[in-house]
PDB file of N, CA and C in Angstrom:
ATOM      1  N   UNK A   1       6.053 -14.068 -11.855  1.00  0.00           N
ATOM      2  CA  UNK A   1       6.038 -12.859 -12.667  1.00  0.00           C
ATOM      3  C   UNK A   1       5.033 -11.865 -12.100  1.00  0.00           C
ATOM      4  N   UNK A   2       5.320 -10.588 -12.062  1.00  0.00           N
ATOM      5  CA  UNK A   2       4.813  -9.723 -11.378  1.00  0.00           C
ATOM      6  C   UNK A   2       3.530  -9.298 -12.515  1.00  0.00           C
ATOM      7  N   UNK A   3       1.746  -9.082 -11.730  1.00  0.00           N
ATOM      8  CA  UNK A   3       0.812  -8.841 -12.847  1.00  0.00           C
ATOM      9  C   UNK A   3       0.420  -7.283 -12.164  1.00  0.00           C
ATOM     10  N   UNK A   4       0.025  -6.609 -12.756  1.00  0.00           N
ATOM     11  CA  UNK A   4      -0.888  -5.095 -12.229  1.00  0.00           C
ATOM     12  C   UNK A   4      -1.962  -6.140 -12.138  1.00  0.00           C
ATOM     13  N   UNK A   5      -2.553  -5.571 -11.060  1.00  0.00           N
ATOM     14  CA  UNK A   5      -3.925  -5.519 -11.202  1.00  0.00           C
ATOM     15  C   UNK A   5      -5.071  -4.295 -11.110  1.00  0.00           C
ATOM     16  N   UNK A   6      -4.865  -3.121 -10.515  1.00  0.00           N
ATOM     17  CA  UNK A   6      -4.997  -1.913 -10.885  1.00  0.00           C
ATOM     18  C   UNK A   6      -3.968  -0.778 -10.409  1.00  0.00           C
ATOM     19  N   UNK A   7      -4.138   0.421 -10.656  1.00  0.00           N
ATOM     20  CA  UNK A   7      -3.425   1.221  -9.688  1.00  0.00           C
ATOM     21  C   UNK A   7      -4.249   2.427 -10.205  1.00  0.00           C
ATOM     22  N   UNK A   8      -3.450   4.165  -9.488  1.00  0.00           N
ATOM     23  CA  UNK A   8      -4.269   4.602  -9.278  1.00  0.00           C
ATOM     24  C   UNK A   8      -4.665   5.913 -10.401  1.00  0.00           C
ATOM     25  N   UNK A   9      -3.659   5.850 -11.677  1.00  0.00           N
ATOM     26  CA  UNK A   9      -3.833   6.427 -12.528  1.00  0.00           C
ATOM     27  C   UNK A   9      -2.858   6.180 -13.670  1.00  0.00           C
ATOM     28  N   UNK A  10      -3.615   6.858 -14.552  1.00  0.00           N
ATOM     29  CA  UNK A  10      -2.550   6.636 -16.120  1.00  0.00           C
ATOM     30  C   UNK A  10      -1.649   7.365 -16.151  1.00  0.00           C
ATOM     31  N   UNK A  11      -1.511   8.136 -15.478  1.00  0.00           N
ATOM     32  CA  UNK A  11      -0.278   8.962 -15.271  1.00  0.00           C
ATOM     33  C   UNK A  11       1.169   8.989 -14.900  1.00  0.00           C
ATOM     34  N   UNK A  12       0.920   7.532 -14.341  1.00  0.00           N
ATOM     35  CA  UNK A  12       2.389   6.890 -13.831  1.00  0.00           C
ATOM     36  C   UNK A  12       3.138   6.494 -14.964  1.00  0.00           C
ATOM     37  N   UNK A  13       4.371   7.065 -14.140  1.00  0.00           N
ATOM     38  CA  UNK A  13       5.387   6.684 -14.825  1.00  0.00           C
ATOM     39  C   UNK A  13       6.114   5.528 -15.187  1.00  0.00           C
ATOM     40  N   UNK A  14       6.882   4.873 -15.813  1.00  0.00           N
ATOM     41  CA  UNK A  14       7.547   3.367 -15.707  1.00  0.00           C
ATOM     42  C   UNK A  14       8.436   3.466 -14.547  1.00  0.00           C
ATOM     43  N   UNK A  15       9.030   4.574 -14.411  1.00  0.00           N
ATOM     44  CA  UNK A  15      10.072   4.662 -13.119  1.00  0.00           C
ATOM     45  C   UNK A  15       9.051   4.575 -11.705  1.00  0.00           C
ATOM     46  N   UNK A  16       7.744   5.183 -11.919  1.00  0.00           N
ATOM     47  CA  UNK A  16       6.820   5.037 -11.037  1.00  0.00           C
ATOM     48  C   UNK A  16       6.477   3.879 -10.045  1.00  0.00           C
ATOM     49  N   UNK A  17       6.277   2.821 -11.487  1.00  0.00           N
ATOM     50  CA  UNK A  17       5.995   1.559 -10.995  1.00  0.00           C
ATOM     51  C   UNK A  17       6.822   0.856 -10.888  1.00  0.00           C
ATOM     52  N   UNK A  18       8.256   0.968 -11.351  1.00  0.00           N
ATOM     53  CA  UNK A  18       9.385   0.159 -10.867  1.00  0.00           C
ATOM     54  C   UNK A  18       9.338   0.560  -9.424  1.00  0.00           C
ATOM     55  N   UNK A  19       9.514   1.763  -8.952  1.00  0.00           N
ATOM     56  CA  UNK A  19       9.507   2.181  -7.608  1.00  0.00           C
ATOM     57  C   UNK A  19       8.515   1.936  -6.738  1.00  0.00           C
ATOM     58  N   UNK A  20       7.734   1.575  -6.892  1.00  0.00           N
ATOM     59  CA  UNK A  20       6.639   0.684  -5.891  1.00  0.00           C
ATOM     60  C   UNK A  20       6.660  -0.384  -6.402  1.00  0.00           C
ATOM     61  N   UNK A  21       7.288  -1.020  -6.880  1.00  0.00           N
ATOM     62  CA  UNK A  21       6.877  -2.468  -7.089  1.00  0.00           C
ATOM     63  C   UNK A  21       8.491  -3.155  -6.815  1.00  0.00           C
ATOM     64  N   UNK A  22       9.783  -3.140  -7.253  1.00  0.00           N
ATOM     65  CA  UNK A  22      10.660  -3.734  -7.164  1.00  0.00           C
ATOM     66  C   UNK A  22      11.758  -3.120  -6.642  1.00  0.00           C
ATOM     67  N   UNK A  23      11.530  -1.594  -6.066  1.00  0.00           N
ATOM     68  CA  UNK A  23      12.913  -0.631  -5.529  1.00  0.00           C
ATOM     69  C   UNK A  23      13.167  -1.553  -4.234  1.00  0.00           C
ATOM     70  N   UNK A  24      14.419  -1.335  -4.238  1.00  0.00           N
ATOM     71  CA  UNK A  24      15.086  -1.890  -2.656  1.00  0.00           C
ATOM     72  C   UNK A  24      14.585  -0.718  -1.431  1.00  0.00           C
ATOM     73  N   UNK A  25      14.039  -0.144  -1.660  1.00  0.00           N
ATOM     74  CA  UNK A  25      14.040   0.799  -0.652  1.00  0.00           C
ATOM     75  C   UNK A  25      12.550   1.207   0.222  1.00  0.00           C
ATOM     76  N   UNK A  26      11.740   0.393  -0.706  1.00  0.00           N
ATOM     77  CA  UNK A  26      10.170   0.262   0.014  1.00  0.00           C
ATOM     78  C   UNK A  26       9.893  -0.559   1.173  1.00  0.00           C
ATOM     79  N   UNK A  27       8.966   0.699   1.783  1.00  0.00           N
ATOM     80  CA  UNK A  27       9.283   0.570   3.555  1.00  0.00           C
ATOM     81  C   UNK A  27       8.156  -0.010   3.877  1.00  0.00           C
ATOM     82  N   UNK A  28       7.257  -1.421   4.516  1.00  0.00           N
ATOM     83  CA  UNK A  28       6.707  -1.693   4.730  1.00  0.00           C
ATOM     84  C   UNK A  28       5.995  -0.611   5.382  1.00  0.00           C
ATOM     85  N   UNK A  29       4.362  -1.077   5.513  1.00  0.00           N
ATOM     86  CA  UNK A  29       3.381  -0.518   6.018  1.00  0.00           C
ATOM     87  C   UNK A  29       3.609  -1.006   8.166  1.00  0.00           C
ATOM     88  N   UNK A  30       3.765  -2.044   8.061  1.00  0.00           N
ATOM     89  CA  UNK A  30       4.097  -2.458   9.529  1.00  0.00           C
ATOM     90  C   UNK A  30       5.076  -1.680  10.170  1.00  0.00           C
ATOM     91  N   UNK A  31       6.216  -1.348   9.387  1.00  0.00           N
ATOM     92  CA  UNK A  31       7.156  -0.829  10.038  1.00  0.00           C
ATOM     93  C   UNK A  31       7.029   0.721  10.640  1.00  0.00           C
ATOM     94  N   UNK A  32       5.881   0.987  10.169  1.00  0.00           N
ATOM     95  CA  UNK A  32       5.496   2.362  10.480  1.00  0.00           C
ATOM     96  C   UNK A  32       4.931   2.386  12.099  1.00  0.00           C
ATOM     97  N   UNK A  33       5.225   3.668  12.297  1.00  0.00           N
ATOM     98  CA  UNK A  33       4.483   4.150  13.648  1.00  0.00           C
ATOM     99  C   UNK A  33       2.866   4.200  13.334  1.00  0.00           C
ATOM    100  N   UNK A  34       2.444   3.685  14.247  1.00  0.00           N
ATOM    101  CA  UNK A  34       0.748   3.818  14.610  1.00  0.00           C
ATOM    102  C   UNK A  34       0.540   5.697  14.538  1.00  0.00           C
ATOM    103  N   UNK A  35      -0.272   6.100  13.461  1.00  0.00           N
ATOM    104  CA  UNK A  35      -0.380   7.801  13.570  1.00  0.00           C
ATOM    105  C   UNK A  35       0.496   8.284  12.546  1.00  0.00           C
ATOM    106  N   UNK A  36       1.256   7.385  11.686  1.00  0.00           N
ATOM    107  CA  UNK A  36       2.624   8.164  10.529  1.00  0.00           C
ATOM    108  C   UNK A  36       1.175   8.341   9.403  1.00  0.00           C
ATOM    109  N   UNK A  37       1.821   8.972   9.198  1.00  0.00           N
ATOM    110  CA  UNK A  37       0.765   9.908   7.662  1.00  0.00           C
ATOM    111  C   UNK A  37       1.448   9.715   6.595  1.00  0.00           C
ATOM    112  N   UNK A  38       0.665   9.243   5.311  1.00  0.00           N
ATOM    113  CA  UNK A  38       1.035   8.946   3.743  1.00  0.00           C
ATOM    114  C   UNK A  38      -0.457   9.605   2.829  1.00  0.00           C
ATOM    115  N   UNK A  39       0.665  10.850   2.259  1.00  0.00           N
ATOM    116  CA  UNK A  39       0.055  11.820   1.549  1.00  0.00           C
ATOM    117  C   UNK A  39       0.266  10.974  -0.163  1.00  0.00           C
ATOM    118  N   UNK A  40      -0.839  10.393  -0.074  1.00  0.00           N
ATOM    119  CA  UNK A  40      -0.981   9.169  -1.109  1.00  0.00           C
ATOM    120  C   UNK A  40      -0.429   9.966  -2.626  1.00  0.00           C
ATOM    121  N   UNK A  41       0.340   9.762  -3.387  1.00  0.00           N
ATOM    122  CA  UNK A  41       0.096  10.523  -4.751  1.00  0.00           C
ATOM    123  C   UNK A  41      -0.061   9.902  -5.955  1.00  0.00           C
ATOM    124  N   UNK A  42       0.550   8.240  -5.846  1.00  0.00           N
ATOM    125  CA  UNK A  42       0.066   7.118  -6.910  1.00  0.00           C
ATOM    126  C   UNK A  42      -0.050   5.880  -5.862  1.00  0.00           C
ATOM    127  N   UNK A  43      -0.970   4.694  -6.161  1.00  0.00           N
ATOM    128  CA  UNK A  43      -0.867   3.528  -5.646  1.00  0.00           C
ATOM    129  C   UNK A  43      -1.191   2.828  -6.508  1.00  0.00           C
ATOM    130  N   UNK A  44      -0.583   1.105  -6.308  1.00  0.00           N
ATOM    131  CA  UNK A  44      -0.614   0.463  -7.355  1.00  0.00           C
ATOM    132  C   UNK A  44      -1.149  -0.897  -6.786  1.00  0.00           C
ATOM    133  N   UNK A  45      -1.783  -1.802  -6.738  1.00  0.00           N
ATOM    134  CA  UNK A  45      -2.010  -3.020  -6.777  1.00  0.00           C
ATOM    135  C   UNK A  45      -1.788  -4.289  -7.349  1.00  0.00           C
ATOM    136  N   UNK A  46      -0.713  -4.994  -7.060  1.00  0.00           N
ATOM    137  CA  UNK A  46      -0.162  -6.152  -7.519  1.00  0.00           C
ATOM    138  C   UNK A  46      -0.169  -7.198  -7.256  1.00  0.00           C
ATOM    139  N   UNK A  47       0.369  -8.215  -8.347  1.00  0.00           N
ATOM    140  CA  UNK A  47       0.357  -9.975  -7.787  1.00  0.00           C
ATOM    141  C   UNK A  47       1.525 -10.127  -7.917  1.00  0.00           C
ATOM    142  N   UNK A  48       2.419 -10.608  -7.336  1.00  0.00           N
ATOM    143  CA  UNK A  48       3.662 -11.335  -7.275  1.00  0.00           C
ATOM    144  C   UNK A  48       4.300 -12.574  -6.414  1.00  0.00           C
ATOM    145  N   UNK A  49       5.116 -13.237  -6.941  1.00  0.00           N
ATOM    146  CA  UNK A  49       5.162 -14.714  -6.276  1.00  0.00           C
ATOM    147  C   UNK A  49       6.301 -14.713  -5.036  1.00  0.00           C
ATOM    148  N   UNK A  50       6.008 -14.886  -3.836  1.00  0.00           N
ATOM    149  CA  UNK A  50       6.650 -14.762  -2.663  1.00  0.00           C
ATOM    150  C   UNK A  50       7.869 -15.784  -3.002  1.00  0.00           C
ATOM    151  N   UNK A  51       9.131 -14.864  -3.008  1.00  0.00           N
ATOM    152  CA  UNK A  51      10.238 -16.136  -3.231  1.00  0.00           C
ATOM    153  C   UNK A  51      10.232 -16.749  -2.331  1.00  0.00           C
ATOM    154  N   UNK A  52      10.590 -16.614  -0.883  1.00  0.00           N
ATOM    155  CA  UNK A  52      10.592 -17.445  -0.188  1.00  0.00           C
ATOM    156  C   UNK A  52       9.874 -18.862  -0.204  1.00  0.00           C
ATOM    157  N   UNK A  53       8.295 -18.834  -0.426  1.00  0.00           N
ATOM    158  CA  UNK A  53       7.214 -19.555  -0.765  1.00  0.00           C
ATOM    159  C   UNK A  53       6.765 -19.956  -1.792  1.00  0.00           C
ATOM    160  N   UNK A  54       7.076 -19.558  -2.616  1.00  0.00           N
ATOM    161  CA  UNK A  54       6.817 -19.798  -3.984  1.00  0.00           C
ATOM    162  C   UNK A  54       4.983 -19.236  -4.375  1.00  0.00           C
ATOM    163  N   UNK A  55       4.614 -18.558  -3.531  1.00  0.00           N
ATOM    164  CA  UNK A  55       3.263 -18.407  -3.247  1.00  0.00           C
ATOM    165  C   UNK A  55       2.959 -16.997  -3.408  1.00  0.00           C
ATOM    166  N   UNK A  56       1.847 -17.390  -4.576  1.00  0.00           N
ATOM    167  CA  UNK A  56       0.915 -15.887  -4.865  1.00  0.00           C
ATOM    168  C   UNK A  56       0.702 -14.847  -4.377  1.00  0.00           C
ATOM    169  N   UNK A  57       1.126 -13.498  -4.143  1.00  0.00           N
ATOM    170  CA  UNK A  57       0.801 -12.561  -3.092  1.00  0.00           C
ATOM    171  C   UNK A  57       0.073 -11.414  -4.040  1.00  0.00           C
ATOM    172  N   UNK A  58      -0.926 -10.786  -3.566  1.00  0.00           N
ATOM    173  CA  UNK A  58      -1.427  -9.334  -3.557  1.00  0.00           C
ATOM    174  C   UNK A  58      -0.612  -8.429  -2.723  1.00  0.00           C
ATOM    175  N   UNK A  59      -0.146  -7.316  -3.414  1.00  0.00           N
ATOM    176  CA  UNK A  59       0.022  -6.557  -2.558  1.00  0.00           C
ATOM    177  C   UNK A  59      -0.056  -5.163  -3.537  1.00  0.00           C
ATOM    178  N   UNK A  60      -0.276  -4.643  -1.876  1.00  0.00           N
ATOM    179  CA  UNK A  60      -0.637  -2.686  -2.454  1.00  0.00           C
ATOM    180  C   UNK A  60       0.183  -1.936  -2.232  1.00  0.00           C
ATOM    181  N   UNK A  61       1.267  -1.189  -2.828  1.00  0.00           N
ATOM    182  CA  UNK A  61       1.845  -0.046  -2.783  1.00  0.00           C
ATOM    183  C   UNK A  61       1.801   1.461  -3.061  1.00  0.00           C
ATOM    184  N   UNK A  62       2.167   2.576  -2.001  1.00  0.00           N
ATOM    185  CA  UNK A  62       1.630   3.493  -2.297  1.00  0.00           C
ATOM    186  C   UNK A  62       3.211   4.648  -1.975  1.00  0.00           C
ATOM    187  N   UNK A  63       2.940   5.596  -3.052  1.00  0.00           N
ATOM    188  CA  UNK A  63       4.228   6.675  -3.214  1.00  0.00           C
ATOM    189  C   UNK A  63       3.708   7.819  -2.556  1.00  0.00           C
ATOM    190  N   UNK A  64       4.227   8.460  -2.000  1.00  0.00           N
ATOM    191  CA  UNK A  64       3.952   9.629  -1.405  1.00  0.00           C
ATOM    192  C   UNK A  64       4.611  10.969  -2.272  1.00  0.00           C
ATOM    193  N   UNK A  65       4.386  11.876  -1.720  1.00  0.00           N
ATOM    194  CA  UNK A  65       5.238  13.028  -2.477  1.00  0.00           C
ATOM    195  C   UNK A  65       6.371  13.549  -2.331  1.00  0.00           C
ATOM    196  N   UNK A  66       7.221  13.007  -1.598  1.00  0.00           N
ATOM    197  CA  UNK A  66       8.333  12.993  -1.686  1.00  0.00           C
ATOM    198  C   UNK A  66       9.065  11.532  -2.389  1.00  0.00           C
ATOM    199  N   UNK A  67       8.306  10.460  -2.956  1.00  0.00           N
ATOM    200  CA  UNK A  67       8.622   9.523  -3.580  1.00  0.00           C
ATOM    201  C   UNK A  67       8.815   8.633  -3.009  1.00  0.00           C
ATOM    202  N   UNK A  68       9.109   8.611  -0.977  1.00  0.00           N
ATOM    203  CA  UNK A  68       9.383   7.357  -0.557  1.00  0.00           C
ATOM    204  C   UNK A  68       7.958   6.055  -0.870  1.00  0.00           C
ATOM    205  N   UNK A  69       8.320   4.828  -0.881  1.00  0.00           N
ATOM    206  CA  UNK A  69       7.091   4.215  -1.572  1.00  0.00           C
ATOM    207  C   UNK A  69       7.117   3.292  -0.165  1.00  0.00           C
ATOM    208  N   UNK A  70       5.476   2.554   0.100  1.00  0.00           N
ATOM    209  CA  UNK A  70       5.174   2.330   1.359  1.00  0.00           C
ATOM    210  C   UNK A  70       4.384   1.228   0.794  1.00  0.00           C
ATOM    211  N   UNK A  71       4.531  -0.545   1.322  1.00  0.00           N
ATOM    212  CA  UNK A  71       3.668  -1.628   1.014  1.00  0.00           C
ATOM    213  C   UNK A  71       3.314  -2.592   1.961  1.00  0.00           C
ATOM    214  N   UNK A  72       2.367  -3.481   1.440  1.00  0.00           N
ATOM    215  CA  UNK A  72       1.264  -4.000   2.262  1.00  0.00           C
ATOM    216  C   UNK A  72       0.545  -5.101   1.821  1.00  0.00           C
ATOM    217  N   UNK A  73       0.674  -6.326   2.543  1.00  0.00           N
ATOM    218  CA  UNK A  73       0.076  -7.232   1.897  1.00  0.00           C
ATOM    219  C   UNK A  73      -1.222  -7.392   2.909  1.00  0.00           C
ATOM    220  N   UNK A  74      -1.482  -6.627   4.048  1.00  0.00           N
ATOM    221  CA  UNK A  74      -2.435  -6.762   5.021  1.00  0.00           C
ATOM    222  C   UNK A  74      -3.739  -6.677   4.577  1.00  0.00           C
ATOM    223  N   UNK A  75      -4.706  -7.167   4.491  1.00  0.00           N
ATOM    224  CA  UNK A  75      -6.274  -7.718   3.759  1.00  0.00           C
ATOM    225  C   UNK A  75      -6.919  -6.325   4.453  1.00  0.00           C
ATOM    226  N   UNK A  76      -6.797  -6.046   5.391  1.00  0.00           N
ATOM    227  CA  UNK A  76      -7.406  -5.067   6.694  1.00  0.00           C
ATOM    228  C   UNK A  76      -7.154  -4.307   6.411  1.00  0.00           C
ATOM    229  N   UNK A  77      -5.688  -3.418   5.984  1.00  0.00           N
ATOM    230  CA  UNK A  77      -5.510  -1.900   5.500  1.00  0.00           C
ATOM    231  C   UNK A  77      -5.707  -2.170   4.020  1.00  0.00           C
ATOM    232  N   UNK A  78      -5.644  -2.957   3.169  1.00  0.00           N
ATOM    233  CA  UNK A  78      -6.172  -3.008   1.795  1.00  0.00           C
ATOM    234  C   UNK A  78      -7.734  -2.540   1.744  1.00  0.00           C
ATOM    235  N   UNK A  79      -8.657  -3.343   2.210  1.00  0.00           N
ATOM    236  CA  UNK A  79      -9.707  -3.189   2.527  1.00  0.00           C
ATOM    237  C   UNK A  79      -9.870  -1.436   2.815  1.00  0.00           C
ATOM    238  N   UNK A  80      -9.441  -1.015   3.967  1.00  0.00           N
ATOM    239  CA  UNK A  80     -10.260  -0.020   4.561  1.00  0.00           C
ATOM    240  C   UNK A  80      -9.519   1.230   3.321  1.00  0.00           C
ATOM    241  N   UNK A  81      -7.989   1.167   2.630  1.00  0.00           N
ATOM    242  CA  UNK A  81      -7.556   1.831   1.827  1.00  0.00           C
ATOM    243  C   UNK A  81      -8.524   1.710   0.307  1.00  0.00           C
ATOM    244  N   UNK A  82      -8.720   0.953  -0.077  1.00  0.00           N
ATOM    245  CA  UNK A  82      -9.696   1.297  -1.152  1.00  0.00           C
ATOM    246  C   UNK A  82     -11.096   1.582  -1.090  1.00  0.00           C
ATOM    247  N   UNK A  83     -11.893   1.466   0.531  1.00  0.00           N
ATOM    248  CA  UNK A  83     -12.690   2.483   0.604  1.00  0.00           C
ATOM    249  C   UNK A  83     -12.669   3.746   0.222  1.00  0.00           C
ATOM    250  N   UNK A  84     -11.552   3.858   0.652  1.00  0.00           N
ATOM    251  CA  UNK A  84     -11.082   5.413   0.591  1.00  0.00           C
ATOM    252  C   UNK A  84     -11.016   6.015  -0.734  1.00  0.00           C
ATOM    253  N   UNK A  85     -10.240   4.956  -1.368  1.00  0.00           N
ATOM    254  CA  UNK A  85      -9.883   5.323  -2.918  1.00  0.00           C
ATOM    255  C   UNK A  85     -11.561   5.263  -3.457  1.00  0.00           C
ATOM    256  N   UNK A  86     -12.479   4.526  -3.328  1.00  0.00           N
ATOM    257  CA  UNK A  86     -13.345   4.502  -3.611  1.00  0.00           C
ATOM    258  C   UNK A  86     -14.425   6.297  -3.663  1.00  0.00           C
ATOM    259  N   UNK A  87     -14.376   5.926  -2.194  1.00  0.00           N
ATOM    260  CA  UNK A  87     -14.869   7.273  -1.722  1.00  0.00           C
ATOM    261  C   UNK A  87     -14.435   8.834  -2.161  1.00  0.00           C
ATOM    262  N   UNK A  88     -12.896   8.586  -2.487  1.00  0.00           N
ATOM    263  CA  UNK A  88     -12.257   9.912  -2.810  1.00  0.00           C
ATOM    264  C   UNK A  88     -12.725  10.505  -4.482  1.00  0.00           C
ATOM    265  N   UNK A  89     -12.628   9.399  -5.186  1.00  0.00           N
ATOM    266  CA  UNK A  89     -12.834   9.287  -6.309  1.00  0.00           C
ATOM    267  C   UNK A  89     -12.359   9.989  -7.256  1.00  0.00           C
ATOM    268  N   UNK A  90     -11.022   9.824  -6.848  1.00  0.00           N
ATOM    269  CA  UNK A  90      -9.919  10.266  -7.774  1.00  0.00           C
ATOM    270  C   UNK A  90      -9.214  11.892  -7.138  1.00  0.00           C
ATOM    271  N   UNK A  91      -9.836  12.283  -5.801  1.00  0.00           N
ATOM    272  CA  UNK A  91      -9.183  13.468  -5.379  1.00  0.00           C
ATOM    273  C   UNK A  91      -7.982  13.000  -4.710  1.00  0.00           C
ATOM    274  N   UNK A  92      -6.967  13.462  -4.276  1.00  0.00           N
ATOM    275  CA  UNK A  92      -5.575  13.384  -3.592  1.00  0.00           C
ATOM    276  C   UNK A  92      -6.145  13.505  -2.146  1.00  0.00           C
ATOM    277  N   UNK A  93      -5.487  12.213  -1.325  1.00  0.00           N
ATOM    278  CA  UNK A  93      -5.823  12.107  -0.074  1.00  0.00           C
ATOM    279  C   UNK A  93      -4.691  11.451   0.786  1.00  0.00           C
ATOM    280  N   UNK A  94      -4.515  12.148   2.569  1.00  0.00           N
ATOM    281  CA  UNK A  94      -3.761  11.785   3.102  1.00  0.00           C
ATOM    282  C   UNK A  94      -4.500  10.772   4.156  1.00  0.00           C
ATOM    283  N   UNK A  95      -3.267   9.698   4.526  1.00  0.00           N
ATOM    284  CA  UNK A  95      -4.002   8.661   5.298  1.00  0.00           C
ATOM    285  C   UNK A  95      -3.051   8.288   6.343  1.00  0.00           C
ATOM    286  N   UNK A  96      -3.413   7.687   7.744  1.00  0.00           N
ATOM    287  CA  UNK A  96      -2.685   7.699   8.652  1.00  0.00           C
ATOM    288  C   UNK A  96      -2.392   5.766   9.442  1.00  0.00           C
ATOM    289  N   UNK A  97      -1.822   5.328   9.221  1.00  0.00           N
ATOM    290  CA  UNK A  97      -1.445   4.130   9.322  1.00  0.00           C
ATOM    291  C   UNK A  97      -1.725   3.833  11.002  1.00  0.00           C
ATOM    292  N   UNK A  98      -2.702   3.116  10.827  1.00  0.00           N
ATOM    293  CA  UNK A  98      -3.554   2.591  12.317  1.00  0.00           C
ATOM    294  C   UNK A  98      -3.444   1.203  12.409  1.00  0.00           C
ATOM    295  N   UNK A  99      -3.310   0.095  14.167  1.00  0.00           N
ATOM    296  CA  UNK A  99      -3.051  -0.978  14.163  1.00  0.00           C
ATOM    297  C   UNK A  99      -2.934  -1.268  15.390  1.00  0.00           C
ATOM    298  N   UNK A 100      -3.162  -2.664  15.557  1.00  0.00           N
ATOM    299  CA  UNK A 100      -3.212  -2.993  16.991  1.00  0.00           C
ATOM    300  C   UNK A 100      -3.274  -4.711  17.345  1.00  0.00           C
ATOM    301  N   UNK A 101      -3.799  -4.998  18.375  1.00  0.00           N
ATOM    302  CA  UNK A 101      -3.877  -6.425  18.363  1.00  0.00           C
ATOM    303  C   UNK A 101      -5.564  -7.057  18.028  1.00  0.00           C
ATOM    304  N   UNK A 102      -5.235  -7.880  17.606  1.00  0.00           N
ATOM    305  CA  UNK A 102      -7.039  -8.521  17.585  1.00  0.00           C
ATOM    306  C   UNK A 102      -7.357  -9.141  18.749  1.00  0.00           C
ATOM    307  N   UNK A 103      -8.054  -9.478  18.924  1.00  0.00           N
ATOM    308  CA  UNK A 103      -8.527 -10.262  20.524  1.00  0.00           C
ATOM    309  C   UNK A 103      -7.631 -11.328  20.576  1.00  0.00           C
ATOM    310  N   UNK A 104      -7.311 -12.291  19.107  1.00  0.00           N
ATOM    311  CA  UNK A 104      -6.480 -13.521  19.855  1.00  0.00           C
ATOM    312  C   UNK A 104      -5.211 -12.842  20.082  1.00  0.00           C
ATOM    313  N   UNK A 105      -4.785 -11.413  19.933  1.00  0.00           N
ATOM    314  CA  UNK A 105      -3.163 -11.098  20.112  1.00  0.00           C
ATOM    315  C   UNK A 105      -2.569 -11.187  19.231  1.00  0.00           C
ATOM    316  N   UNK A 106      -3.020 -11.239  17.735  1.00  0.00           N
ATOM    317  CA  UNK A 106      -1.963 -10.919  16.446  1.00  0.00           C
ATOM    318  C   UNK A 106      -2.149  -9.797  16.435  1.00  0.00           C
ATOM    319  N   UNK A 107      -1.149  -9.033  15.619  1.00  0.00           N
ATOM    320  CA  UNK A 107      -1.057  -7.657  15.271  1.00  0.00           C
ATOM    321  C   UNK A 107      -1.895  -7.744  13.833  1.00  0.00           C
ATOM    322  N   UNK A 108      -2.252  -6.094  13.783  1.00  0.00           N
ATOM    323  CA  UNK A 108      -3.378  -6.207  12.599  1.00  0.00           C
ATOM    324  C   UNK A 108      -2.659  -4.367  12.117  1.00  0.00           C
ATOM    325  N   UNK A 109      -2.861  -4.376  10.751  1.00  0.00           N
ATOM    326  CA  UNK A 109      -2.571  -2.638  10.525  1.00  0.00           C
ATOM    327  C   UNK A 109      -3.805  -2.582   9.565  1.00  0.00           C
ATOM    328  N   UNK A 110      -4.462  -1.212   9.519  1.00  0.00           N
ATOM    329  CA  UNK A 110      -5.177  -0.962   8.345  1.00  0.00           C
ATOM    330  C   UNK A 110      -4.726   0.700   8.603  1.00  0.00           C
ATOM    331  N   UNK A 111      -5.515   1.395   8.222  1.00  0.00           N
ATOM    332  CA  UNK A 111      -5.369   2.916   7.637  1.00  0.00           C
ATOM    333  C   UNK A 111      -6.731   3.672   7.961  1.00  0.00           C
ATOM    334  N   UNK A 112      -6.516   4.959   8.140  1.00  0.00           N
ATOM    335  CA  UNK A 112      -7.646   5.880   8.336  1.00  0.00           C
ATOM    336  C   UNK A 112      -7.070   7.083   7.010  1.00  0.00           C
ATOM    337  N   UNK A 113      -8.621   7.679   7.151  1.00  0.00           N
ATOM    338  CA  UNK A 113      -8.467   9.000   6.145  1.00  0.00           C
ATOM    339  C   UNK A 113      -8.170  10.232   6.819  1.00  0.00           C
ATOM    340  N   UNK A 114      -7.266  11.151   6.257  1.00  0.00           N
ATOM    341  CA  UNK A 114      -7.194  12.318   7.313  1.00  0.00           C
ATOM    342  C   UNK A 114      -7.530  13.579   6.813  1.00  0.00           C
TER     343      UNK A 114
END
């Protein structure tokens, strides 16, 4: 069963959070180009149980302003994204999806502020 655990205002809608949380149409954060920009306008933070696995997941989703919605279970762009949210503190901010390999050669994504 799917829990909030925060997101990024009271302002969302129910269609809001259906749409980052269960739309067929949310585009992973990986699948993005290194340098694509997400002009953040709600994000939400969730727990839900990996069907495949049967196993607990966090993950963060974020809507842009044109509504496409963009998610992420990566610890690394979670991390460096709620700096941000931290830092912004409630102003509207665009962010640019950054990533690469780690020394052993996995791929890694996190996010910059722009």
């Amino acid at each position: 069963m799917m829990e909030i655990i925060r997101k990024s205002d009271e302002e969302m809608t129910k269609k809001d959070i259906f749409m980052m949380t269960k739309n067929q149409k949310i585009r992973t954060v990986k699948s993005l180009e290194n340098g694509a920009k997400i002009s953040v306008v709600h994000w939400i933070e969730f727990s839900d149980v990996n069907g495949g696995t049967g196993e607990k997941v966090e993950i963060l989703s974020m809507m842009d302003a044109s509504g496409e919605c963009f998610a992420t279970n990566s610890n690394s762009f979670k991390e460096m994204f709620f700096d941000i949210v931290d830092i912004m503190d409630g102003e509207k901010f665009t962010i640019e999806k950054l990533g690469g390999k780690t020394k052993a050669g996995r791929d890694f994504v996190t996010c910059g502020l722009i």
